[in-house]
C-alpha atoms as a PDB file:
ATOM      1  CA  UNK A   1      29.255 -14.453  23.917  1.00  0.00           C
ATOM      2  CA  UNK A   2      32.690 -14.302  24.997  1.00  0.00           C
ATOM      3  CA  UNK A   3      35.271 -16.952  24.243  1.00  0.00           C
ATOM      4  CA  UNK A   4      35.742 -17.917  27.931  1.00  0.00           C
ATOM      5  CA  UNK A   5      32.134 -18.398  28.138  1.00  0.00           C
ATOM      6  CA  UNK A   6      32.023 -20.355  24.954  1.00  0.00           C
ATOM      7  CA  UNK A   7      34.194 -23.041  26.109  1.00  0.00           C
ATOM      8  CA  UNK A   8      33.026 -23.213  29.945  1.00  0.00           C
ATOM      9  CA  UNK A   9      30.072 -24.330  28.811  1.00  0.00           C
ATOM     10  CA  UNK A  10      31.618 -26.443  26.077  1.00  0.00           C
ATOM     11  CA  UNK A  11      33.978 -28.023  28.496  1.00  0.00           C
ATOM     12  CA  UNK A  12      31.160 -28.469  31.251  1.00  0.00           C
ATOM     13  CA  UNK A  13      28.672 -29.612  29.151  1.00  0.00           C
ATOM     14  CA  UNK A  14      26.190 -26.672  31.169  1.00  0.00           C
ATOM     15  CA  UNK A  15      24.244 -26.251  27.960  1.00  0.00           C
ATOM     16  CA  UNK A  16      23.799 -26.930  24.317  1.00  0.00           C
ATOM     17  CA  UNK A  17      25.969 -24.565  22.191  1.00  0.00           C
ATOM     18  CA  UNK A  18      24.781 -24.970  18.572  1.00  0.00           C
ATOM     19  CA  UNK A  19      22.454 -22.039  19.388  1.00  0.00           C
ATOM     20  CA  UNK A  20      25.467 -20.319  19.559  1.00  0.00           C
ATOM     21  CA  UNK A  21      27.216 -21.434  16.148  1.00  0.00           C
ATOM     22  CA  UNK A  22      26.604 -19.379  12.985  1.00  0.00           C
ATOM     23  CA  UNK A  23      26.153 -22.193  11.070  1.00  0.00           C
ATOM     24  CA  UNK A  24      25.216 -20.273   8.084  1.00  0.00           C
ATOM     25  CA  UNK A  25      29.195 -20.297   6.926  1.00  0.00           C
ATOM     26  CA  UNK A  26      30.110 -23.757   7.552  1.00  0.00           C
ATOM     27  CA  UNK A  27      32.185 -24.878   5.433  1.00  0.00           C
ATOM     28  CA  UNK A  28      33.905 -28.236   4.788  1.00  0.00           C
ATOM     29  CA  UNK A  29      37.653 -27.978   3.754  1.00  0.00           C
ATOM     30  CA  UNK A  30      38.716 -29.770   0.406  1.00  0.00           C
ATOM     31  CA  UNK A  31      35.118 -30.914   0.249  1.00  0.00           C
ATOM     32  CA  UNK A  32      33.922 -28.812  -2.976  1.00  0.00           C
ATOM     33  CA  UNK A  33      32.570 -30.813  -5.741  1.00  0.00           C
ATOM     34  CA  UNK A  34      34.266 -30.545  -9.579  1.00  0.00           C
ATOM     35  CA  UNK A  35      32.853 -32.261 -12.294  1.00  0.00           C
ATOM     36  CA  UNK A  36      35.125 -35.085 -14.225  1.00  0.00           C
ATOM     37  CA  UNK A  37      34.863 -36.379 -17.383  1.00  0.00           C
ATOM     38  CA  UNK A  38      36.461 -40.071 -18.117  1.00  0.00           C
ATOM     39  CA  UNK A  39      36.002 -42.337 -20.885  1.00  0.00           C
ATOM     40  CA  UNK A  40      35.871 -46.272 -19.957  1.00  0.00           C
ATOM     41  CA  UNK A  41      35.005 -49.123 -22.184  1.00  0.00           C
ATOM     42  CA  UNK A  42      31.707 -50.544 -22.523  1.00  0.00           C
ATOM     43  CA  UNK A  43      32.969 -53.626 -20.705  1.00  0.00           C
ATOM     44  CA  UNK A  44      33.902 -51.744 -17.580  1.00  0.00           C
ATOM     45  CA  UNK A  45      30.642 -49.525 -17.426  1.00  0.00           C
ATOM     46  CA  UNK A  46      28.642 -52.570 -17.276  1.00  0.00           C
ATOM     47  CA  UNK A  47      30.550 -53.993 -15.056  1.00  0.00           C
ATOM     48  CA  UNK A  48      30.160 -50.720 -13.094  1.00  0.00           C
ATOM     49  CA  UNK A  49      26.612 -51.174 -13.541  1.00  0.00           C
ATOM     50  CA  UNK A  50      26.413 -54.566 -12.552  1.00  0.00           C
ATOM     51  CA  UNK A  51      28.296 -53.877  -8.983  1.00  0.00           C
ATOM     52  CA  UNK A  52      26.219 -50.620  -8.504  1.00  0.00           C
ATOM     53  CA  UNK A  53      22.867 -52.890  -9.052  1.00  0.00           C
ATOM     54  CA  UNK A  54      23.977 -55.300  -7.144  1.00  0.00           C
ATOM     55  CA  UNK A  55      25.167 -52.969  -4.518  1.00  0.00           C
ATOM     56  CA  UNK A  56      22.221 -50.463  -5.030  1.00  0.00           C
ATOM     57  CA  UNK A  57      23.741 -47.290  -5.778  1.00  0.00           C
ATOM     58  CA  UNK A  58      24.357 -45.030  -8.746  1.00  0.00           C
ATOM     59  CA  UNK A  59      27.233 -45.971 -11.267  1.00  0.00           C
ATOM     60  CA  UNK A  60      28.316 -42.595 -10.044  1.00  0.00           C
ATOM     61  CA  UNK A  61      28.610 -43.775  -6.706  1.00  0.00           C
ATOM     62  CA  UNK A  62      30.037 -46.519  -6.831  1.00  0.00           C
ATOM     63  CA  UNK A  63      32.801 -45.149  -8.885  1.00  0.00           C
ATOM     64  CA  UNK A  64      33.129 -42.135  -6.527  1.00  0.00           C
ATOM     65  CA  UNK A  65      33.719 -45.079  -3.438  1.00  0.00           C
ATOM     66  CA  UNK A  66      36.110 -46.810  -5.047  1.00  0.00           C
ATOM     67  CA  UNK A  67      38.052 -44.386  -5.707  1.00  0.00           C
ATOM     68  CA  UNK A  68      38.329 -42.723  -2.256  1.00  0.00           C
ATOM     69  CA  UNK A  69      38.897 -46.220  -0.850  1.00  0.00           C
ATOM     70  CA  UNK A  70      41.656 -46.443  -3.383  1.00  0.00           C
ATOM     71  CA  UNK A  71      42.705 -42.790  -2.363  1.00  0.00           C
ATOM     72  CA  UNK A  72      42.478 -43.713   1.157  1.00  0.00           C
ATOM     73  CA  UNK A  73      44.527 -47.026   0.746  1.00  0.00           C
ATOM     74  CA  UNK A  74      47.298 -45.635  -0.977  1.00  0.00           C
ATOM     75  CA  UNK A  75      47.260 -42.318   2.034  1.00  0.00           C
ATOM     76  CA  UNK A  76      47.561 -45.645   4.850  1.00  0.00           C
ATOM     77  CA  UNK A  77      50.196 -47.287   3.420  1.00  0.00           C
ATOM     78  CA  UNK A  78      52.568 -44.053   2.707  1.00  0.00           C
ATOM     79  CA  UNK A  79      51.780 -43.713   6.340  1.00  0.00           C
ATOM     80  CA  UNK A  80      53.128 -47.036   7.157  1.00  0.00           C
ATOM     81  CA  UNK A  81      55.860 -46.645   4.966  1.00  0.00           C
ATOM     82  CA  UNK A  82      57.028 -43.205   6.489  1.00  0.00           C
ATOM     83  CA  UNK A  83      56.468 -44.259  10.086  1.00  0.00           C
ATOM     84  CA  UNK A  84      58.392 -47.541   9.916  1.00  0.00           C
END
């Protein structure tokens, strides 16, 4: 299928085009996974278990979301920073 013909029927919602995706090389950018090790006191992994119990997720996860809502925290404000 041609590019033109791609989007007309993107942009007019004629059909569905996953069908005509290769899907088979998605990729997602910055996404691929790299294993970490980090020491922490006992204190603070069972407090990390505590809030992951409570919350009902892995230790892992939990420390994975805090830290990308720390990540993303620190990303907004430099934003607001640099746009003020």
């Amino acid at each position: 299928m041609k590019a033109k013909a791609f989007d007309k029927n993107f942009d007019e919602n004629k059909q569905d085009i996953i069908d005509d995706l290769d899907l088979t090389t998605l990729q997602r950018p910055n996404q691929k996974q790299k294993r970490v090790n980090v020491d922490f006191p006992s204190w603070v992994i069972e407090s990390l278990d505590k809030e992951a119990s409570r919350v009902g997720v892995t230790r892992q996860s939990i420390i994975k979301l805090w830290l990308v809502e720390r990540l993303e925290e620190k990303a907004a404000n430099k934003a607001n920073v640099l746009g003020q």
